[in-house]
Each structure stands twice: as C-alpha cells, then as structure tokens.
Protein backbone atom coordinates (compact mmCIF):
# COMPACT_ATOMS: atom_id res chain seq x y z
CA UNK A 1 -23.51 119.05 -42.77
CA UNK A 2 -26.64 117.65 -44.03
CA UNK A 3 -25.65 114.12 -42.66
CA UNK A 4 -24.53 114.08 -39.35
CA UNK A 5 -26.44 111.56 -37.88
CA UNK A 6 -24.82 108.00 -37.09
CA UNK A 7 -26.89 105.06 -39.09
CA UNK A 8 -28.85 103.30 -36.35
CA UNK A 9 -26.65 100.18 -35.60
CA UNK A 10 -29.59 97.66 -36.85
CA UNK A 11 -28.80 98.66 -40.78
CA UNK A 12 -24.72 98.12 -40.31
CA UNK A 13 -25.87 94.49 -39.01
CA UNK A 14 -26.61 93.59 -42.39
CA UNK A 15 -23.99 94.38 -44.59
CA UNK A 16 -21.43 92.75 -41.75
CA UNK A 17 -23.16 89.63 -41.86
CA UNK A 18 -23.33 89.70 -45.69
CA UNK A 19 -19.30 90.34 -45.79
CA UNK A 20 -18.54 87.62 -42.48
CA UNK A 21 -20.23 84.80 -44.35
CA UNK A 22 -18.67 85.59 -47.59
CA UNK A 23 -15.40 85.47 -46.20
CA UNK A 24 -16.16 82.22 -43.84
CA UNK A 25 -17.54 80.71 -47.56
CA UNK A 26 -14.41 82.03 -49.29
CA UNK A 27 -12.42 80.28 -46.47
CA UNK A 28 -14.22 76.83 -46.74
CA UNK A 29 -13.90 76.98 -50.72
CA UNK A 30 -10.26 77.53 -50.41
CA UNK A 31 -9.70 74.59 -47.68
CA UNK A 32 -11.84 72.25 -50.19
CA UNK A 33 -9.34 73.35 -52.84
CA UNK A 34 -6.35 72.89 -51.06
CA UNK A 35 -7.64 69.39 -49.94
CA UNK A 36 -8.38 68.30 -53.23
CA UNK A 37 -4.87 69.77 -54.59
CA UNK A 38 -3.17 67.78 -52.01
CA UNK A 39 -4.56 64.73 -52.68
CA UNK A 40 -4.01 65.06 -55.84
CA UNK A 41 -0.31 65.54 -55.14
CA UNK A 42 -0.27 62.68 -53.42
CA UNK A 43 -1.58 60.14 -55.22
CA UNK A 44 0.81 61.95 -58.50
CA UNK A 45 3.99 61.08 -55.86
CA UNK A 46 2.32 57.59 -55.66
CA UNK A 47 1.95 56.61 -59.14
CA UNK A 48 6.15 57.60 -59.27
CA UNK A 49 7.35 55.12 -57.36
CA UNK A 50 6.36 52.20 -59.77
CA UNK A 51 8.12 54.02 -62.57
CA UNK A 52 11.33 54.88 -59.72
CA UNK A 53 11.38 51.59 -59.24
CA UNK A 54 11.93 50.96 -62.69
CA UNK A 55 14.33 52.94 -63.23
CA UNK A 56 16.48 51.65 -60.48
CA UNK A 57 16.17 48.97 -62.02
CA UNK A 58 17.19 49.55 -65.12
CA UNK A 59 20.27 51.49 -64.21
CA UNK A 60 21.38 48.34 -62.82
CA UNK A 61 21.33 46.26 -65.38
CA UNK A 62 22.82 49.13 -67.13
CA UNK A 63 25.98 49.21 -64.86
CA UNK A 64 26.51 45.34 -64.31
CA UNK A 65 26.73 45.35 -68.36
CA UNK A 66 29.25 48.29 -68.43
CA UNK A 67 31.12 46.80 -65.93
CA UNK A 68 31.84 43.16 -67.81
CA UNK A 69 32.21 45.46 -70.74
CA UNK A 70 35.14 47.34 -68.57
CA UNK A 71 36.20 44.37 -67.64
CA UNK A 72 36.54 42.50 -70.93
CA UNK A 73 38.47 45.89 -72.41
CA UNK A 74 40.92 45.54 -69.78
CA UNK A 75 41.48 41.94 -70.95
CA UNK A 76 42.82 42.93 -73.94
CA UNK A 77 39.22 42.46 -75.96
CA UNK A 78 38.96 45.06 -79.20
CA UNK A 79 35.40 44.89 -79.69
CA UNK A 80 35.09 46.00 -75.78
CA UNK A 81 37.53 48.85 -75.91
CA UNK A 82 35.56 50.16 -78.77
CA UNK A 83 32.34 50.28 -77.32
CA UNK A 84 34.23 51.79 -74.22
CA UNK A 85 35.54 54.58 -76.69
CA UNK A 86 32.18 54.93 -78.46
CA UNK A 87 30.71 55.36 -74.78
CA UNK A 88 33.41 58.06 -73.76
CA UNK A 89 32.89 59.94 -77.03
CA UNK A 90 29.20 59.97 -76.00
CA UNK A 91 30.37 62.03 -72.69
CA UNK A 92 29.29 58.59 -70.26
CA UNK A 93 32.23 58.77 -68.29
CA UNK A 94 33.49 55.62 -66.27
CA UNK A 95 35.64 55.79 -63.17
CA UNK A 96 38.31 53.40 -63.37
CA UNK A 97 39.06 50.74 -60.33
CA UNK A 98 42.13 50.04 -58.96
CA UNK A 99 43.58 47.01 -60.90
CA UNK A 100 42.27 43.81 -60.10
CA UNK A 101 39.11 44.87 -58.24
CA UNK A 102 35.63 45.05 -60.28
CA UNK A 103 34.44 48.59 -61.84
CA UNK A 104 32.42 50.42 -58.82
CA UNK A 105 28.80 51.66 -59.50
CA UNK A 106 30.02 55.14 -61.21
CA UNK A 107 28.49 55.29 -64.55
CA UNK A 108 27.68 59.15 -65.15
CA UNK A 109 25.56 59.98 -67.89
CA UNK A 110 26.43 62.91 -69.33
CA UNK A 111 29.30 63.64 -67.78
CA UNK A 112 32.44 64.90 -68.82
C-alpha cells in the first residue's frame, strides 16, 4: 500500500488537543446551564409558597363556611339544605359527622 507509514506522533497531538478542550468547554457550558436551570427552579418553587399559602388559606375559610352551612341544614334551616343540594348537584361531596359532633375537614371538590 502506498501509505503504510504511521503519522509521526507530533501531528496526532493536535487534533487531540483540539477535540479534549472542546469536550472540557462542552462540559463547562453544560454545568453553567444546569446551574442556571436549577436556580431557576428554585427560586419558581419559591415564589409558590406565597400563593400555597393562600390557598390554604382559602380552603379554610371555605370549609368553616360549609360546615355552619351543614350545620344550620341539620337544624331544620331550608335555605341551608338548598345550598347543601345545590353543592351536591355540583359533585362537592360532604362527609357527614356523627350526630351531635361538628362536620370534619372533608370537603372534596369534585368528588362524587
């Protein structure tokens, strides 16, 4: 063959340094990018937690209402057992408490 010598070891040095410090840049790039998605992440989950806390809220001022609402319908008031109906035909589902004890914290949205 018209090419059987070996390429002196001096011109392989080149094209291996070329490829090594691509590949260490690629690296570094990718770390930067995963740092930055991170934090990103991170400060998302933080900004939650005001709105969470909301929420939480909200839902309990949502049950204490449904449960003087339960407990008015149970006292024989009409305009209470309708809005009980109205919320039951809605599919918000209440579980009913033994008799004399308050409504518990079951309010399921959506349930049926």
């Amino acid at each position: 063959m018209f090419c059987d010598k070996e390429p002196p070891p001096s011109s392989l040095l080149l094209p291996l340094l070329l490829v090594s410090f691509a590949f260490a840049g690629f690296l570094v790039f990718q770390t930067c990018m995963l740092i930055a998605d991170r934090s990103t992440i991170n400060s998302t989950y933080l900004q939650q937690e005001k709105p969470l806390e909301q929420v939480e809220k909200v839902n309990a001022q949502v049950n204490a209402l449904v449960k003087r609402v339960m407990v008015l319908a149970k006292q024989g008031n009409k305009n209470a057992q309708g809005i009980i109906d109205e919320l039951k035909k809605a599919g918000v589902n209440f579980e009913a408490s033994p008799q004399g004890q308050q409504p518990s914290d079951v309010v399921q949205p959506g349930a049926k």
